[in-house]
C-alpha atoms as a PDB file:
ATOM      1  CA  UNK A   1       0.000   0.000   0.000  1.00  0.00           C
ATOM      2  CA  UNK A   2       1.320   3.506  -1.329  1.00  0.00           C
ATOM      3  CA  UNK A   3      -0.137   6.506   0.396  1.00  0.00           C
ATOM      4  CA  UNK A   4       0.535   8.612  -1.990  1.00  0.00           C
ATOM      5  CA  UNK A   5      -2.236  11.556  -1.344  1.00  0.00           C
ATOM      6  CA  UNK A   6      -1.533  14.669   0.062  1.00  0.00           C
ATOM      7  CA  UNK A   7      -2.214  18.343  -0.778  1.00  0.00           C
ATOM      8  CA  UNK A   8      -0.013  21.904   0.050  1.00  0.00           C
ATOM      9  CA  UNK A   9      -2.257  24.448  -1.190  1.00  0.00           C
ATOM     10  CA  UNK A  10      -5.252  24.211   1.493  1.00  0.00           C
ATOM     11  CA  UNK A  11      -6.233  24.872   4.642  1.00  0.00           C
ATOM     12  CA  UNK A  12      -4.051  23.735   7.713  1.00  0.00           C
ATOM     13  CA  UNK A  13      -7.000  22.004   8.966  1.00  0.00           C
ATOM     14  CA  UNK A  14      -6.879  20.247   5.772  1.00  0.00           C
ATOM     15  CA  UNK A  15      -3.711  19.756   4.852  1.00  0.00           C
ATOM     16  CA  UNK A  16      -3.261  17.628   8.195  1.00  0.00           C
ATOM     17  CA  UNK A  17      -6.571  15.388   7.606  1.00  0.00           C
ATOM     18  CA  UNK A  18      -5.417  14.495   4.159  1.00  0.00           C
ATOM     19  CA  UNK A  19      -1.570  14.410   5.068  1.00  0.00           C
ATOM     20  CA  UNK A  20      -1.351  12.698   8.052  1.00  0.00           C
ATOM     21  CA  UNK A  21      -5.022  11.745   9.516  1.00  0.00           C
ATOM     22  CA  UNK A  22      -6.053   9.461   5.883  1.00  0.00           C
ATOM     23  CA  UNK A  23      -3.065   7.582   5.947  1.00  0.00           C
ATOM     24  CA  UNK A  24      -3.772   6.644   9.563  1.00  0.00           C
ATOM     25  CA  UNK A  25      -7.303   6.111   9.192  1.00  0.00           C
ATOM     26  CA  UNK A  26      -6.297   3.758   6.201  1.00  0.00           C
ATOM     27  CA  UNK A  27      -3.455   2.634   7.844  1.00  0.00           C
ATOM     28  CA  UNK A  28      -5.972   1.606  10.977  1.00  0.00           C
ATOM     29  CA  UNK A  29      -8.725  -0.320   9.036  1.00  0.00           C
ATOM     30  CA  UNK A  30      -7.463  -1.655   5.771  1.00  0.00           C
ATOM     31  CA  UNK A  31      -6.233  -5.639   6.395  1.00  0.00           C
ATOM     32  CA  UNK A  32      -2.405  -5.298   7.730  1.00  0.00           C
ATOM     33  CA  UNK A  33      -0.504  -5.580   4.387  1.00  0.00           C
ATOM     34  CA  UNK A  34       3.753  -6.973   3.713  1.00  0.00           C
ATOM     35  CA  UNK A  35       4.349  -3.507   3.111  1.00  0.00           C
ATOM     36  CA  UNK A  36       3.339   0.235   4.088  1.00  0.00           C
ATOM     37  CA  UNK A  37       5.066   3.452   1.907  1.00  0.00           C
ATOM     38  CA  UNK A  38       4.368   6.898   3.406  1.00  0.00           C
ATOM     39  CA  UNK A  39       5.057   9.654   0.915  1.00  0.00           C
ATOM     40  CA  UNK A  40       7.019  12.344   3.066  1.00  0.00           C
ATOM     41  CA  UNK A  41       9.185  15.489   2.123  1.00  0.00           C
ATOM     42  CA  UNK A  42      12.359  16.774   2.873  1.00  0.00           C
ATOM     43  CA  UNK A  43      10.126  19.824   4.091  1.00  0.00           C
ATOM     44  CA  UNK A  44       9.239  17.712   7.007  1.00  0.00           C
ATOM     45  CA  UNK A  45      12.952  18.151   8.535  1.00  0.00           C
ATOM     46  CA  UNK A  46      11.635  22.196   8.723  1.00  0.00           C
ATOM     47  CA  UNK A  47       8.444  20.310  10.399  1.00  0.00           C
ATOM     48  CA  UNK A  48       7.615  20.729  14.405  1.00  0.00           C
ATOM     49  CA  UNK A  49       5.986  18.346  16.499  1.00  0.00           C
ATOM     50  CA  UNK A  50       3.510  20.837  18.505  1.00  0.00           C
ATOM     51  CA  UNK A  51       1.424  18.093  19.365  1.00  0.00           C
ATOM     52  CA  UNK A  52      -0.077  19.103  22.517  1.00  0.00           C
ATOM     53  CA  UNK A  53      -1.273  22.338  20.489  1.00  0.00           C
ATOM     54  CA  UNK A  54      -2.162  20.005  17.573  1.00  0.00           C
ATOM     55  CA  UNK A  55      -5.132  18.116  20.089  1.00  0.00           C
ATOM     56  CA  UNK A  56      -6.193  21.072  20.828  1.00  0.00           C
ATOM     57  CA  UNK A  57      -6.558  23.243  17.510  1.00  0.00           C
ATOM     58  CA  UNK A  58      -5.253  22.135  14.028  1.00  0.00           C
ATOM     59  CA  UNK A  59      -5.759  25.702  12.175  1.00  0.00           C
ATOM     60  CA  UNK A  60      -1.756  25.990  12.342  1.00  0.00           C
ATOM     61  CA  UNK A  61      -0.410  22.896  11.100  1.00  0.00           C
ATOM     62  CA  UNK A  62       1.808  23.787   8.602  1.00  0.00           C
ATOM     63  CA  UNK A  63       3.024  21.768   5.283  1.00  0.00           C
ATOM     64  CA  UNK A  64       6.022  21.004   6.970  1.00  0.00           C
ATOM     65  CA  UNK A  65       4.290  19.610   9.865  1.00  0.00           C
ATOM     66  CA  UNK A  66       2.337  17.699   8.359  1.00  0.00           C
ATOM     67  CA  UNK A  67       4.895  15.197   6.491  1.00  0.00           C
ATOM     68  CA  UNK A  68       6.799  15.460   9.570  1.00  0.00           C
ATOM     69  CA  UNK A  69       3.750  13.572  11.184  1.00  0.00           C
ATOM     70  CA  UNK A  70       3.421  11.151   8.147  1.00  0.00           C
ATOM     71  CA  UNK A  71       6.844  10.337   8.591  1.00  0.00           C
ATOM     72  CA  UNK A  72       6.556   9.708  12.492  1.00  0.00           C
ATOM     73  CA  UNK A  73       3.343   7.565  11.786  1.00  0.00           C
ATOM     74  CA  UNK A  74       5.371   5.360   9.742  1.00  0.00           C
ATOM     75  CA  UNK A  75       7.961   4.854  12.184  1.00  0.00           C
ATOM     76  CA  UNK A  76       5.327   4.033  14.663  1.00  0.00           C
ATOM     77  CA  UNK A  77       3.567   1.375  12.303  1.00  0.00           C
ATOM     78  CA  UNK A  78       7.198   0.334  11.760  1.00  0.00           C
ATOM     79  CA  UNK A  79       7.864  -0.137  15.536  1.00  0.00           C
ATOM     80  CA  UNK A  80       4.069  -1.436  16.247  1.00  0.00           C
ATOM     81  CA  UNK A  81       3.724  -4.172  13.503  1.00  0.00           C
ATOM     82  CA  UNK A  82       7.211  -5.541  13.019  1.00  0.00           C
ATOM     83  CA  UNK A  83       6.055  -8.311  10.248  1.00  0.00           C
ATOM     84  CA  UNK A  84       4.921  -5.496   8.146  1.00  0.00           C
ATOM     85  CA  UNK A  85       7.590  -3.394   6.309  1.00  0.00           C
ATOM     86  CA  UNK A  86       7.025   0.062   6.851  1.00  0.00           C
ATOM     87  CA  UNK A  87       8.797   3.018   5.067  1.00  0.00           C
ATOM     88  CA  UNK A  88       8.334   6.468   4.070  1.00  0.00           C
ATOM     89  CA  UNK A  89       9.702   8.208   1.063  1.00  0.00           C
ATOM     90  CA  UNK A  90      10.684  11.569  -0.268  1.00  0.00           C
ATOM     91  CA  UNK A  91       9.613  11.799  -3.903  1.00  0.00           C
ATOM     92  CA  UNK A  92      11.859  15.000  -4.028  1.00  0.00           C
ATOM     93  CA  UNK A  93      10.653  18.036  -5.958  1.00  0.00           C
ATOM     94  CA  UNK A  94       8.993  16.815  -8.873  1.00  0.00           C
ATOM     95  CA  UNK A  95       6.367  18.477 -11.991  1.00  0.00           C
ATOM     96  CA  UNK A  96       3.382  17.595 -11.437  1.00  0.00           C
ATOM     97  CA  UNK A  97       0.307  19.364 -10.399  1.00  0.00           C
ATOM     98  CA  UNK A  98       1.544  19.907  -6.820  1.00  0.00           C
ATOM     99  CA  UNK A  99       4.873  20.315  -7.458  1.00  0.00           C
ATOM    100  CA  UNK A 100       4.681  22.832 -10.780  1.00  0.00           C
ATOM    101  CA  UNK A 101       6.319  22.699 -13.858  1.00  0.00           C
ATOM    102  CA  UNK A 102       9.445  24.514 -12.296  1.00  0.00           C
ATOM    103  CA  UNK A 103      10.097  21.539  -9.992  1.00  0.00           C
ATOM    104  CA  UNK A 104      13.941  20.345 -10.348  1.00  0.00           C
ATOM    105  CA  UNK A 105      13.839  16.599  -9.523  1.00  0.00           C
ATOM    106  CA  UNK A 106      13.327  13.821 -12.019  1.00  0.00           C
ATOM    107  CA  UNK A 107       9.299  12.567 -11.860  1.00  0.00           C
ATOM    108  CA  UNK A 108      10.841   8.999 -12.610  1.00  0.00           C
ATOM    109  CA  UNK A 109      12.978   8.866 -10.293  1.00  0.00           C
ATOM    110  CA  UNK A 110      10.191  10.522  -7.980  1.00  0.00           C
ATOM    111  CA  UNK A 111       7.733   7.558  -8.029  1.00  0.00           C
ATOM    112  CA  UNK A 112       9.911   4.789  -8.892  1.00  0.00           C
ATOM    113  CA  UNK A 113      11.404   4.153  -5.068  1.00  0.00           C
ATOM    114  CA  UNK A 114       8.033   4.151  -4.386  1.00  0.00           C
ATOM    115  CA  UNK A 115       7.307   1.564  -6.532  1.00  0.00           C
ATOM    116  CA  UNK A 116      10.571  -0.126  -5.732  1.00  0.00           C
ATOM    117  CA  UNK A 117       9.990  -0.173  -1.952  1.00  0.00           C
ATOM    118  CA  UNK A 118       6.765  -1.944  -2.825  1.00  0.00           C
ATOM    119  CA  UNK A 119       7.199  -4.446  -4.821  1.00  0.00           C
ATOM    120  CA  UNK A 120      10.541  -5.154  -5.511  1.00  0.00           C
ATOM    121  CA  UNK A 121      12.764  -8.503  -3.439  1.00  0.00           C
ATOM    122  CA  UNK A 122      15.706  -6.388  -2.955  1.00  0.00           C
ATOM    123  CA  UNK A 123      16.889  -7.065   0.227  1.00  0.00           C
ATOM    124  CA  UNK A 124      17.532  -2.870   0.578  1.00  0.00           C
ATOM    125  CA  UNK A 125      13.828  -3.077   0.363  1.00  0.00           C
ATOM    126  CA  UNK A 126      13.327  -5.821   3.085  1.00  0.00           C
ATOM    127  CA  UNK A 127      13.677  -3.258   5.858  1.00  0.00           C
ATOM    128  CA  UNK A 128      10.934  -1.367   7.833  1.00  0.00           C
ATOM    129  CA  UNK A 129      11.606   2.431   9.789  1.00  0.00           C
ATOM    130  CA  UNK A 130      13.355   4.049   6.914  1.00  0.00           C
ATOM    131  CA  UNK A 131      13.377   6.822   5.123  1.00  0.00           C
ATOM    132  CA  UNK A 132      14.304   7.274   1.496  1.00  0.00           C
ATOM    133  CA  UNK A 133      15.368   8.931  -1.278  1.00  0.00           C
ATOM    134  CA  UNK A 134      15.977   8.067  -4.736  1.00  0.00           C
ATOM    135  CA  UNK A 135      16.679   4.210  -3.216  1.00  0.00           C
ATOM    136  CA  UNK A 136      18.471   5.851  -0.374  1.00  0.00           C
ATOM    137  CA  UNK A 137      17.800   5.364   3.195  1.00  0.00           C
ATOM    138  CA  UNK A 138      18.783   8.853   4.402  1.00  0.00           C
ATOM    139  CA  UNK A 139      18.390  10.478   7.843  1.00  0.00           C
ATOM    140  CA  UNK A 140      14.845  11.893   9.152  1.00  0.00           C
ATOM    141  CA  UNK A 141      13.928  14.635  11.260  1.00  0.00           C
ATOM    142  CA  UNK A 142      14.557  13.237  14.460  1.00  0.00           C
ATOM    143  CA  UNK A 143      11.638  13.803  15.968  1.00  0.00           C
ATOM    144  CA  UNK A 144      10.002  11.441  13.931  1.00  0.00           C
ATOM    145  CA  UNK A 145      11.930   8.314  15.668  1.00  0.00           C
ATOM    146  CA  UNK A 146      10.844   9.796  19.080  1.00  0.00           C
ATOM    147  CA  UNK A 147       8.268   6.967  20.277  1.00  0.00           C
ATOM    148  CA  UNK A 148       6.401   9.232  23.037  1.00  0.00           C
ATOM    149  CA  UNK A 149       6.115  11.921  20.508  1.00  0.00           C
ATOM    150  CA  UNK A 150       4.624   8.671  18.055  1.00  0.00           C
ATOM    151  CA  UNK A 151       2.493   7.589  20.813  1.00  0.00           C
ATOM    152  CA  UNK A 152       0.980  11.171  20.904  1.00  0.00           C
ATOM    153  CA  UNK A 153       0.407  11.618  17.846  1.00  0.00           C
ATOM    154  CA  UNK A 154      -1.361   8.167  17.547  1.00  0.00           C
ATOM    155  CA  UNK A 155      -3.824   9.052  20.522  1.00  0.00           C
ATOM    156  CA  UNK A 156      -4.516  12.532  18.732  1.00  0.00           C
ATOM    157  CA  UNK A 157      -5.001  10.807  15.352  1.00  0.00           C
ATOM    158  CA  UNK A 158      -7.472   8.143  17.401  1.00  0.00           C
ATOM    159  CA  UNK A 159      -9.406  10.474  19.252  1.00  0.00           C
ATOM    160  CA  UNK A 160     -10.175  12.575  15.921  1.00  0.00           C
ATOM    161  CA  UNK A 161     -11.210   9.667  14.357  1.00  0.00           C
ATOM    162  CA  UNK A 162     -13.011   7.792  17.030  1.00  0.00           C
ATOM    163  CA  UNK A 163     -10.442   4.844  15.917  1.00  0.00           C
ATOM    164  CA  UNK A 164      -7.736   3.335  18.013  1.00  0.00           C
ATOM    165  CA  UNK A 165      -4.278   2.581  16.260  1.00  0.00           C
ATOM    166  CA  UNK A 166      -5.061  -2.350  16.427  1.00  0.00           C
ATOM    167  CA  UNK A 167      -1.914  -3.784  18.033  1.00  0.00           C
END
């Protein structure tokens, strides 16, 4: 499973339901697959966990923020459900409709790591709590490893949704 959604150009509301609080909600009640992909940004490593704010009012979540809590919902899936691999990729800056036709990165190389963590035998793939790019694991915003910040964010994402995060 690829959750590839997500959306920059809306409200902050918004932008965290379908950034972070879909792929949760998925996440949460689809059948536990071999493999979970999280697409992230490198704009999450500008991203701040302001969770305790975030419970309360979600009107200032920013972009940033919001990959930054994709990403740290992978690595909780990843530390939750060890059988499953779990792994969350930056695309990197590519032209689409999001991304505009002035975006610098390749669009292949954007969506085939994606397609590569999912599929593919590799044994690079065979790994869960990673971040990549371009086939790379490369370091995340360190915040996003933090388990009691993951734990938060989980009970937020829960009590929005009326759905717990199954063991």
């Amino acid at each position: 499973m690829i959750h590839n959604a997500g959306v920059y150009r809306a409200s902050a509301r918004e932008v965290f339901i379908v950034n972070t609080v879909a792929p949760y909600l998925l996440t949460c009640l689809m059948h536990r697959p071999d493999r979970l992909i999280y697409l992230s940004s490198d704009m999450h490593l500008q991203g701040r966990a302001h969770l305790e704010q975030l419970a309360r009012d979600q009107s200032r979540v920013s972009y940033s923020d919001s990959k930054l809590y994709v990403t740290m919902l992978c690595m909780a899936v990843a530390h939750k459900w060890p059988d499953v691999y779990a792994n969350a990729v930056d695309p990197g800056w590519v032209p689409t409709k999001m991304g505009g036709p002035g975006a610098s990165d390749d669009l292949q190389q954007g969506y085939e790591t994606q397609v590569w963590l999912a599929v593919s035998e590799d044994r690079a793939t065979q790994v869960s709590g990673q971040y990549f790019y371009h086939r790379t694991a490369t370091p995340c915003n360190p915040q996003a490893g933090d388990i009691a910040l993951q734990e938060r964010l989980l009970s937020i994402c829960g009590a929005m949704t009326g759905i717990a995060f199954p063991n």
